[in-house]
N, C-alpha and C. Protein backbone atom coordinates (compact mmCIF):
# COMPACT_ATOMS: atom_id res chain seq x y z
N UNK A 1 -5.33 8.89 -27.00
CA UNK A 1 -4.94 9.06 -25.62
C UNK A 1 -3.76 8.13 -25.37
N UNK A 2 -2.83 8.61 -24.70
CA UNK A 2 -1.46 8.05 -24.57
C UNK A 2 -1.21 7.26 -23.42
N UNK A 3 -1.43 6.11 -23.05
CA UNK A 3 -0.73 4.99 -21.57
C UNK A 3 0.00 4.43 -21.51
N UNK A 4 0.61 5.53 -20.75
CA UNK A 4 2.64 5.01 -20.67
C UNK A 4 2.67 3.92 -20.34
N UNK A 5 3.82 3.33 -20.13
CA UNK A 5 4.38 1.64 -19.51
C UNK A 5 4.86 2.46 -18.02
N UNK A 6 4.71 3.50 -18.25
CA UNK A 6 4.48 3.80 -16.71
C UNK A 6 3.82 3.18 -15.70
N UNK A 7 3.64 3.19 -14.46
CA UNK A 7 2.84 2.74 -13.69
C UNK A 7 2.04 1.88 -14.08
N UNK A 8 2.61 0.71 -14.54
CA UNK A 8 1.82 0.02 -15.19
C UNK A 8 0.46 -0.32 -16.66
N UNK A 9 0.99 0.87 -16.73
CA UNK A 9 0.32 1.18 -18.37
C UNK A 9 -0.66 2.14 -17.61
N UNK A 10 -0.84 2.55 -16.69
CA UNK A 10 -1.79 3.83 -16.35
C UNK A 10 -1.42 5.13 -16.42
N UNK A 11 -2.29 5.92 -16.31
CA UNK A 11 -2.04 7.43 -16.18
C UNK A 11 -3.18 8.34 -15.55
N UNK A 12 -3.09 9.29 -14.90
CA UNK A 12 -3.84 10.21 -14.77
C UNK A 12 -4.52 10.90 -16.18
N UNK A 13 -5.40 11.65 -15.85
CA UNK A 13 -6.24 12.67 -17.09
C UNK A 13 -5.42 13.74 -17.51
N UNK A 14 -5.04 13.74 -16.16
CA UNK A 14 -3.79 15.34 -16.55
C UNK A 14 -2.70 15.18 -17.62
N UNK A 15 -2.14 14.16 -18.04
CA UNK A 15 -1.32 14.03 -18.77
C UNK A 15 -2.09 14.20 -20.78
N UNK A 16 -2.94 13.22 -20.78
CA UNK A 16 -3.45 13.66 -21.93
C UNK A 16 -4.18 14.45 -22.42
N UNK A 17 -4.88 15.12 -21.19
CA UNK A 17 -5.22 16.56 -21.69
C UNK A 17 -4.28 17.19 -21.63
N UNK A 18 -3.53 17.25 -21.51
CA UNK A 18 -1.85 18.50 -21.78
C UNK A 18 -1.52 17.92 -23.38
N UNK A 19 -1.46 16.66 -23.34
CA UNK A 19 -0.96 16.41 -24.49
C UNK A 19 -1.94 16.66 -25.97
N UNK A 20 -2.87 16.90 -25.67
CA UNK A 20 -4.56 16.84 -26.78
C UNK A 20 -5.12 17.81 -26.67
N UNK A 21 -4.43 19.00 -25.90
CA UNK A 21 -4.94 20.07 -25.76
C UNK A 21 -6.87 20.40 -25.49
N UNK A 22 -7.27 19.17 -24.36
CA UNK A 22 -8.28 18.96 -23.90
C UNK A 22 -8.37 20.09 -22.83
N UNK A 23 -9.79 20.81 -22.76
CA UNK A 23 -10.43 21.26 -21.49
C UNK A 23 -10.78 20.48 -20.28
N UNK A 24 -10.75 20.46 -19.26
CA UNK A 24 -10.69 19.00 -18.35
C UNK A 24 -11.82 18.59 -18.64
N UNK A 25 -13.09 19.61 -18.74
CA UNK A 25 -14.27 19.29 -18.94
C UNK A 25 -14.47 18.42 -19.68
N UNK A 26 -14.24 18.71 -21.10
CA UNK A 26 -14.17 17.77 -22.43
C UNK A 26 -13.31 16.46 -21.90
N UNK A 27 -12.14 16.00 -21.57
CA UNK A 27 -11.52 14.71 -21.50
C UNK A 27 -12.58 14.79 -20.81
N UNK A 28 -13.17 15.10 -19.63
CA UNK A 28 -13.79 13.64 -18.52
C UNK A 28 -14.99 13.23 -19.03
N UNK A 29 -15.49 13.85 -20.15
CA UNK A 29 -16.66 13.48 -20.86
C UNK A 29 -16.05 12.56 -21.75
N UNK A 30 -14.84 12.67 -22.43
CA UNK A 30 -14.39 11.48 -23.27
C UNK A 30 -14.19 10.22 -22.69
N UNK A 31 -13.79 10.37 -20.96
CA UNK A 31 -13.09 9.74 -20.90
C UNK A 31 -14.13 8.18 -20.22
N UNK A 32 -15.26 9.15 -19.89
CA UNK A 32 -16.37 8.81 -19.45
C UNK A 32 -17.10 7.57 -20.67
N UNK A 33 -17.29 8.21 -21.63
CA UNK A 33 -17.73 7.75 -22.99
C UNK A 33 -16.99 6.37 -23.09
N UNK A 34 -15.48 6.34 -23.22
CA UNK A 34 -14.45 5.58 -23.23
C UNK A 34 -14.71 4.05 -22.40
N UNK A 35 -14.89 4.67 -20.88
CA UNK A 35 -15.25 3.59 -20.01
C UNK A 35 -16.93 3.25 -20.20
N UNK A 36 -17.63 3.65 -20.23
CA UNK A 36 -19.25 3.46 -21.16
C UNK A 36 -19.18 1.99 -22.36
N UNK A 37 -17.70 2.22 -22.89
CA UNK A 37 -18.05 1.60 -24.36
C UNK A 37 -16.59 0.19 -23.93
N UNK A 38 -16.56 0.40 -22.78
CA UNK A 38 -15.31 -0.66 -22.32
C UNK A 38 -13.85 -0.79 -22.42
N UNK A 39 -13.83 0.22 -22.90
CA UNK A 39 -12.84 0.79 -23.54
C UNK A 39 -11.29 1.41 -22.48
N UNK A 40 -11.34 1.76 -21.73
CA UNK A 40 -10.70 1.70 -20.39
C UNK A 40 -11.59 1.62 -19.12
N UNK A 41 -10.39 1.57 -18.29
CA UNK A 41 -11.11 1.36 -16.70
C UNK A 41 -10.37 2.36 -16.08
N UNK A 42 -11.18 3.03 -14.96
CA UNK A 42 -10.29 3.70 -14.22
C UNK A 42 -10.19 3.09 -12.82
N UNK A 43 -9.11 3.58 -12.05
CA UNK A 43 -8.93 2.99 -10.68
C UNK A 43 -8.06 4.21 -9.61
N UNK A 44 -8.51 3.81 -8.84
CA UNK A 44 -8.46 5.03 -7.46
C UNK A 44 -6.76 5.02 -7.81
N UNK A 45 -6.56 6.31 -7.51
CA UNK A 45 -5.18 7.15 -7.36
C UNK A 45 -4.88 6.58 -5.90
N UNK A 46 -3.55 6.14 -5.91
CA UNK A 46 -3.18 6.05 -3.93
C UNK A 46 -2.87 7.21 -3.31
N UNK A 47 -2.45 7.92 -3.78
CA UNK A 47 -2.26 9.31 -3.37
C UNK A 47 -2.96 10.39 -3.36
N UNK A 48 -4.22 10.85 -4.11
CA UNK A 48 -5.07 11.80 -4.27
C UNK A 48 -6.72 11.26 -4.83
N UNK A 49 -7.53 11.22 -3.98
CA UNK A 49 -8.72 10.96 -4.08
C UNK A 49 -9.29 11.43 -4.74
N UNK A 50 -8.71 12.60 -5.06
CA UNK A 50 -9.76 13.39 -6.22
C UNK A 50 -9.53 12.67 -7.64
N UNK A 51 -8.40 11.73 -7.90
CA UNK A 51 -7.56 11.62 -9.20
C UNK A 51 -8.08 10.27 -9.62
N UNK A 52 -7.83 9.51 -10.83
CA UNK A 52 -7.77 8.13 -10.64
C UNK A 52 -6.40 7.88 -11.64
N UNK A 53 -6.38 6.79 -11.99
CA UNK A 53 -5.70 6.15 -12.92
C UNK A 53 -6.56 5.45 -14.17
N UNK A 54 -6.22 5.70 -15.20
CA UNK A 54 -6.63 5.31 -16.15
C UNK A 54 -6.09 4.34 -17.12
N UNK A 55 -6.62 3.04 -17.37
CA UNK A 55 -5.92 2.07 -17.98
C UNK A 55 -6.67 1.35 -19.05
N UNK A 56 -5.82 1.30 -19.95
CA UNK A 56 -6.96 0.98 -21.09
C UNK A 56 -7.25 -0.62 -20.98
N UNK A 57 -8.77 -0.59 -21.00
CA UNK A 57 -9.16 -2.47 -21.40
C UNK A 57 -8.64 -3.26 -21.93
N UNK A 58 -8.39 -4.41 -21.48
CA UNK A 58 -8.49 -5.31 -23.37
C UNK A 58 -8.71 -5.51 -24.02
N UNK A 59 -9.93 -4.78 -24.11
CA UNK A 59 -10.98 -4.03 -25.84
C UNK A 59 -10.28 -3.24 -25.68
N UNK A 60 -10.30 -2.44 -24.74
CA UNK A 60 -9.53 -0.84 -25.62
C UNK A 60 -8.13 -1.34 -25.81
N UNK A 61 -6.97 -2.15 -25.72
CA UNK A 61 -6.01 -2.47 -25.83
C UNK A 61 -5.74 -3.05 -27.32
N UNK A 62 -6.96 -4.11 -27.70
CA UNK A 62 -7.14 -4.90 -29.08
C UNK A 62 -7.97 -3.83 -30.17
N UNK A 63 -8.62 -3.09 -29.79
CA UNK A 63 -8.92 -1.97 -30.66
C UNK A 63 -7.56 -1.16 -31.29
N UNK A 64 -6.78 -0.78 -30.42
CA UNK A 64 -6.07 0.36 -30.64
C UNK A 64 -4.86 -0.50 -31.34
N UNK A 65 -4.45 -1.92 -30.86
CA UNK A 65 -3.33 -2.69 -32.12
C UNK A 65 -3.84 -3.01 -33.39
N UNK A 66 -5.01 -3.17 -33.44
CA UNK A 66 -5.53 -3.43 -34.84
C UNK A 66 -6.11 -1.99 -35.33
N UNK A 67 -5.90 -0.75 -35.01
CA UNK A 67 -5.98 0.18 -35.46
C UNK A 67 -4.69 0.59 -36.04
N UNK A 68 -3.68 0.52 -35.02
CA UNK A 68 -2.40 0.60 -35.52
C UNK A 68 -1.79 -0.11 -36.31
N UNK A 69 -2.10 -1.37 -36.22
CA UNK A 69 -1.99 -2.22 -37.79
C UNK A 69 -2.43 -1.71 -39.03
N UNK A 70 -3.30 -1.43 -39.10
CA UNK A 70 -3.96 -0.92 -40.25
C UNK A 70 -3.36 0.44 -40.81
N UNK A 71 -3.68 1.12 -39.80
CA UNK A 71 -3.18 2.32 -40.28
C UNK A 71 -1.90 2.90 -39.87
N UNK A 72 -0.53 2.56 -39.61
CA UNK A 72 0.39 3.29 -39.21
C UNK A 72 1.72 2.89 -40.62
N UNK A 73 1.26 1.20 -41.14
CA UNK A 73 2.12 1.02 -42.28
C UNK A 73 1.53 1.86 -43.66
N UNK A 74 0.65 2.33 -43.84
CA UNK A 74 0.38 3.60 -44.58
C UNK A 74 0.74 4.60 -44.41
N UNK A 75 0.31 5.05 -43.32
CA UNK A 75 0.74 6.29 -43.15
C UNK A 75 2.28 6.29 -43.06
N UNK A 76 3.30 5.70 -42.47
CA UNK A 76 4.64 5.83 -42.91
C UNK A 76 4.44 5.67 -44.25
N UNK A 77 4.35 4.85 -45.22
CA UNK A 77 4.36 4.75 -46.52
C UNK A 77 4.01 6.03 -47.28
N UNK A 78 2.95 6.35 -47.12
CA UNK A 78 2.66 8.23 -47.53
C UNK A 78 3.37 9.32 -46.96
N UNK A 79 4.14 9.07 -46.23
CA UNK A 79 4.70 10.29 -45.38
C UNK A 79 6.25 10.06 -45.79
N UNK A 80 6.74 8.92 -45.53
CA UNK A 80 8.18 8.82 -45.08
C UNK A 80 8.88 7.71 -46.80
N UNK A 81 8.21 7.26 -47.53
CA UNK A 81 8.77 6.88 -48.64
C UNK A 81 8.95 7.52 -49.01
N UNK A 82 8.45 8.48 -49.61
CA UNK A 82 8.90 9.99 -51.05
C UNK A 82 10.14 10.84 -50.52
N UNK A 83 10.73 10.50 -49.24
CA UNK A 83 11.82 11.25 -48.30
C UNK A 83 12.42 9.60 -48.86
N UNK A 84 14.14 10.87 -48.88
CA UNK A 84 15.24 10.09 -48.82
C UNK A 84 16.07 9.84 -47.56
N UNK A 85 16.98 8.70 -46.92
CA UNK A 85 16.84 9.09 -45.95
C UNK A 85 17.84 10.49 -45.42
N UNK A 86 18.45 10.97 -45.55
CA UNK A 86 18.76 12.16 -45.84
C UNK A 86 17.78 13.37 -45.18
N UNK A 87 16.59 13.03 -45.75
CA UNK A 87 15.48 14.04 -45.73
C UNK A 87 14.59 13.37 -44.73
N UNK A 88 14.53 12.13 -44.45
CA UNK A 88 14.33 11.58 -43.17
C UNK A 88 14.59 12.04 -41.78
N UNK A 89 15.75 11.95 -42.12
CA UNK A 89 16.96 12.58 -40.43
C UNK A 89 16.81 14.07 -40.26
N UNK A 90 16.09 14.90 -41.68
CA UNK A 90 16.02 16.21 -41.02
C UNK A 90 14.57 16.50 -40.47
N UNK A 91 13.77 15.52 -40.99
CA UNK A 91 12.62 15.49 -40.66
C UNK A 91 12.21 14.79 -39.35
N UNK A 92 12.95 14.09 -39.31
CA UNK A 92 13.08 13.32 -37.61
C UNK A 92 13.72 14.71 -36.99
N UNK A 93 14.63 14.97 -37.01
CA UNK A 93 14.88 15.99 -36.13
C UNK A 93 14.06 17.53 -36.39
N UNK A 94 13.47 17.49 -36.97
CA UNK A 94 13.01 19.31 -36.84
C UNK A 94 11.37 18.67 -35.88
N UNK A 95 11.22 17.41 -36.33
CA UNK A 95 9.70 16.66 -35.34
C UNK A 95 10.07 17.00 -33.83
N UNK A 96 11.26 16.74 -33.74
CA UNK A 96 11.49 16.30 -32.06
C UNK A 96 12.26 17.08 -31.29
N UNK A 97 12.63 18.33 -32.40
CA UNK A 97 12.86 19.56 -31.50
C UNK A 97 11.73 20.38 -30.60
N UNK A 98 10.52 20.48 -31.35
CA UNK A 98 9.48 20.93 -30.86
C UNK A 98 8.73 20.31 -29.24
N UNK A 99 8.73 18.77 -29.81
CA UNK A 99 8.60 17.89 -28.83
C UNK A 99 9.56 17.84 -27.54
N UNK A 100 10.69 17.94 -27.78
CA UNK A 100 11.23 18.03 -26.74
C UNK A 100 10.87 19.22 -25.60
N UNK A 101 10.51 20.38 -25.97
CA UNK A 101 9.93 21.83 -25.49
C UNK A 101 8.42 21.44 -24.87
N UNK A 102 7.76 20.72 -25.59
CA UNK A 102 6.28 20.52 -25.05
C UNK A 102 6.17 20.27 -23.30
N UNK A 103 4.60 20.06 -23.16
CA UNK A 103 4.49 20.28 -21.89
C UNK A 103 4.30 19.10 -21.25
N UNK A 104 4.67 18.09 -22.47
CA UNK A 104 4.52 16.59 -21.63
C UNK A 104 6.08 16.41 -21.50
N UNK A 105 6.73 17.10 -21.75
CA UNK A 105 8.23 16.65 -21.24
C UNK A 105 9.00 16.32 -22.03
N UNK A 106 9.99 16.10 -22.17
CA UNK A 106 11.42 15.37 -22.76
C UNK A 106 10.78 14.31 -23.38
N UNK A 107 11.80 14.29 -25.22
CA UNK A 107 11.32 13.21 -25.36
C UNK A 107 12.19 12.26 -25.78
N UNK A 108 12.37 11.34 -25.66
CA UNK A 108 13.91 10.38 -25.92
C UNK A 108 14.87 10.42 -27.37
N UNK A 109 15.24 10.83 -27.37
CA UNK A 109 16.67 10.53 -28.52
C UNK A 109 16.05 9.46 -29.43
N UNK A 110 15.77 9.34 -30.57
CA UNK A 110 15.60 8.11 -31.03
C UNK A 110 17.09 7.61 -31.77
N UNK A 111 17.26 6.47 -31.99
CA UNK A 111 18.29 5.68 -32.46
C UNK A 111 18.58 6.10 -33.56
N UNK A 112 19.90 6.41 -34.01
CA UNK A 112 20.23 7.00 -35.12
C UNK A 112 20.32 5.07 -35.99
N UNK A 113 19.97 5.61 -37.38
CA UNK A 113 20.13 4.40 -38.35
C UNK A 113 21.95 4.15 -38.24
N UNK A 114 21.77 2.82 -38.60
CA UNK A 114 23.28 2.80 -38.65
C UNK A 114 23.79 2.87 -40.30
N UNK A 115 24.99 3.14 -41.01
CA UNK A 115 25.39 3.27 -42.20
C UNK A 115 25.27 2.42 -42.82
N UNK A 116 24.94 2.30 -44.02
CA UNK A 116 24.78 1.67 -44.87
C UNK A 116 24.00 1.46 -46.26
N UNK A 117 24.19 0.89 -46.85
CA UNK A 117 23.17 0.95 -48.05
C UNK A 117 21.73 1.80 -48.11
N UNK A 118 21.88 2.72 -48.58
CA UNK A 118 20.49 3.81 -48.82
C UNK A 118 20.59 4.34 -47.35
N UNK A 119 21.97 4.65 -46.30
CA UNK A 119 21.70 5.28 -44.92
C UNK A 119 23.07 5.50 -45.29
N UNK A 120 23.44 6.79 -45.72
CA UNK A 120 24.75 7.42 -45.84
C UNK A 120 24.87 7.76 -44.15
């Protein structure tokens, strides 16, 4: 589940069920589970009572960096070493054409490498 630096690192439900291709049903049972295990908090929407905001804990905050520690320098390592970068930049871009079309919106330009050694 994704919490922008938006609004303060919150978000509505609506956003990551678009993005996770969740039934609302299913997220609010996750999301439920989630806050159960401390894992986020939610807090009243100012604008729509029916809505809240969702913000992840500081368990769920220290869970998810030491998840990403662990596993994200592998997974680049399995994915993106055996690519040259060459085959990098087409693979960055054929990723973020799609993305850009999705239904969570635009997605930023990432920084082109600059030239140099092993970055023709």
């Amino acid at each position: 589940m994704v919490i922008s630096s938006e609004n303060h690192h919150r978000t509505t439900s609506v956003r990551p069920a678009e993005g996770l291709s969740f039934t609302s049903g299913g997220l609010t049972r996750l999301i439920a589970r989630m806050e159960a295990a401390g894992l986020l908090v939610r807090h009243p929407h100012p604008d729509d009572r029916r809505a809240a905001f969702l913000e992840a804990s500081p368990k769920g905050r220290e869970l998810l960096e030491r998840a990403l520690a662990a596993h994200v320098p592998q997974i680049t390592a399995d994915l993106m070493e055996p690519l040259t970068p060459v085959e990098r930049m087409i693979l960055r871009e054929l990723v973020s054409k799609p993305l850009t079309h999705s239904a969570r919106g635009t997605v930023p330009e990432p920084s082109r490498p600059r030239p140099g050694p092993g970055n023709p």
